[in-house]
Protein backbone atom coordinates (compact mmCIF):
# COMPACT_ATOMS: atom_id res chain seq x y z
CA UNK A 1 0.00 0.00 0.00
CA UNK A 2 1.54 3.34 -1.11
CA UNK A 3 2.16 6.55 1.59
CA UNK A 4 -1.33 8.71 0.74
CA UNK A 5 -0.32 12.49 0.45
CA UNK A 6 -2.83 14.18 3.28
CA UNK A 7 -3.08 16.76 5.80
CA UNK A 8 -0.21 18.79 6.26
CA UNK A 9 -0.22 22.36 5.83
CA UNK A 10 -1.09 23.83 2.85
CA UNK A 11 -0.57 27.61 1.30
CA UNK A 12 -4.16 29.19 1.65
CA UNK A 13 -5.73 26.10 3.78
CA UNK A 14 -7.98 26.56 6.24
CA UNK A 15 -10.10 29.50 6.97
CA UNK A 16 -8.81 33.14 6.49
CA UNK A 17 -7.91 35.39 9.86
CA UNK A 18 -9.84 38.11 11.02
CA UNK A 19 -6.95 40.63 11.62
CA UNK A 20 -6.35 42.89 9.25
CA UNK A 21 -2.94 43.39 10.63
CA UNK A 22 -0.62 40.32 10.03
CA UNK A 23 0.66 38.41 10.82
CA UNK A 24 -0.02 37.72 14.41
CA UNK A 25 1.54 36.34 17.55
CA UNK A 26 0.45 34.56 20.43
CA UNK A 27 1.38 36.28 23.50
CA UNK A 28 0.93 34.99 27.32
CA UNK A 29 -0.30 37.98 29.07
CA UNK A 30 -2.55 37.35 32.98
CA UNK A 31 -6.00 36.39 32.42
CA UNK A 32 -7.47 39.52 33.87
CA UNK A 33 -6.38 41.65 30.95
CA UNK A 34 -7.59 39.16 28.46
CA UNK A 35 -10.85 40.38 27.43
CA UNK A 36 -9.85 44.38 27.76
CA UNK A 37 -6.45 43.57 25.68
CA UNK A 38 -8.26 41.51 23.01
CA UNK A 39 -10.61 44.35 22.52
CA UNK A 40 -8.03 47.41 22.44
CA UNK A 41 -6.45 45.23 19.64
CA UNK A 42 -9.68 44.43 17.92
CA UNK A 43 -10.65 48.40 17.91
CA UNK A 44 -6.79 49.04 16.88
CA UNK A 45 -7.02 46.35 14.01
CA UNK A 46 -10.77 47.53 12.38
CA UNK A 47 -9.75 51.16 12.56
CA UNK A 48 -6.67 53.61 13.25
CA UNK A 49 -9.34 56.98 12.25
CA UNK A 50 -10.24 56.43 15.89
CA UNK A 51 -8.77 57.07 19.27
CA UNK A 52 -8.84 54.73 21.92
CA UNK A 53 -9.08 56.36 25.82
CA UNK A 54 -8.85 53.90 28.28
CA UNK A 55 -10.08 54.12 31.76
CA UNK A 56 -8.03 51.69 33.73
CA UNK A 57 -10.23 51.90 36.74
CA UNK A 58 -13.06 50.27 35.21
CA UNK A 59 -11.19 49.22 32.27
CA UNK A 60 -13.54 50.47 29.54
CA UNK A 61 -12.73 52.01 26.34
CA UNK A 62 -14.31 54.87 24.86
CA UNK A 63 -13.46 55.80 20.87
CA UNK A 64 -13.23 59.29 19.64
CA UNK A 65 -12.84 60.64 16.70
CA UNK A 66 -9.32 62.29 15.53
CA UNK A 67 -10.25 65.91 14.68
CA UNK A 68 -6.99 67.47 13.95
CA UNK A 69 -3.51 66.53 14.38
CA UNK A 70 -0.72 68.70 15.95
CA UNK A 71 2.52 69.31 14.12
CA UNK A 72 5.37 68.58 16.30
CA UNK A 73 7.91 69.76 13.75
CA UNK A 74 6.88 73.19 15.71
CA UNK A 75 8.46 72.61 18.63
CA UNK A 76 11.66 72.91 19.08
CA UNK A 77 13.95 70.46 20.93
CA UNK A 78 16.70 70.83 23.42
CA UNK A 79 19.38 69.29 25.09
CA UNK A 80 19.71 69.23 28.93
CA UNK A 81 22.06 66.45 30.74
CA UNK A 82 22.19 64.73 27.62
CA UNK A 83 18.50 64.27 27.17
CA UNK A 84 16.12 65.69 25.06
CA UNK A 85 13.52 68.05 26.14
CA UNK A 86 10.84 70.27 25.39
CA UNK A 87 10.19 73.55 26.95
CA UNK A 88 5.93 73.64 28.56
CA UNK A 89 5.51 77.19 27.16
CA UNK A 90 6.73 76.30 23.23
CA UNK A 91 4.16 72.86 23.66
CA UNK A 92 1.10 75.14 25.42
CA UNK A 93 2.15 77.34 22.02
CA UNK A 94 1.51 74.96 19.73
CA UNK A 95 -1.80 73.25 21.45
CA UNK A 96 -3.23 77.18 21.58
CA UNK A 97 -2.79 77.31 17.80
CA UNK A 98 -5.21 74.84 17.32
CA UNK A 99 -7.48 76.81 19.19
């Protein structure tokens, strides 16, 4: 009797993923952040016109709607103790511009 050729993996077998986003990874994270994890990624993976805010207390996410985005080319950047910074009254500048 001869060797049958089944099973096995096959290119475009099985049925297709849901993520938009690939490829994917399994990741071991604790169970309690399962569900609120799987759904950040879910709302991440359908659309990125939307902002996620997260309210780790209760853990529930809200989406909003980008309006306008804020050019951060403005702002200029300086060195102190070899890190970068950013001076508050050059970033409060640039937010009241969008006002």
């Amino acid at each position: 009797m001869g060797s049958a050729k089944r099973g096995g993996t096959r290119a475009g077998g099985g049925r297709p993923s849901p993520w938009r986003h690939q490829p994917t990874r399994t990741i071991r994270i604790p169970q309690i952040f399962e569900a609120i994890l799987l759904e950040i990624a879910q709302n991440l993976d359908q659309s990125s016109e939307d902002v996620l805010v997260v309210d780790l207390k209760s853990l529930a996410i809200t989406k909003q709607t980008k309006k306008e985005q804020v050019n951060l080319l403005k702002i200029p950047i300086y060195k102190h103790s070899s890190a970068k910074v950013v001076r508050l009254e050059d970033l409060a500048r640039v937010f009241q511009e969008l006002l």
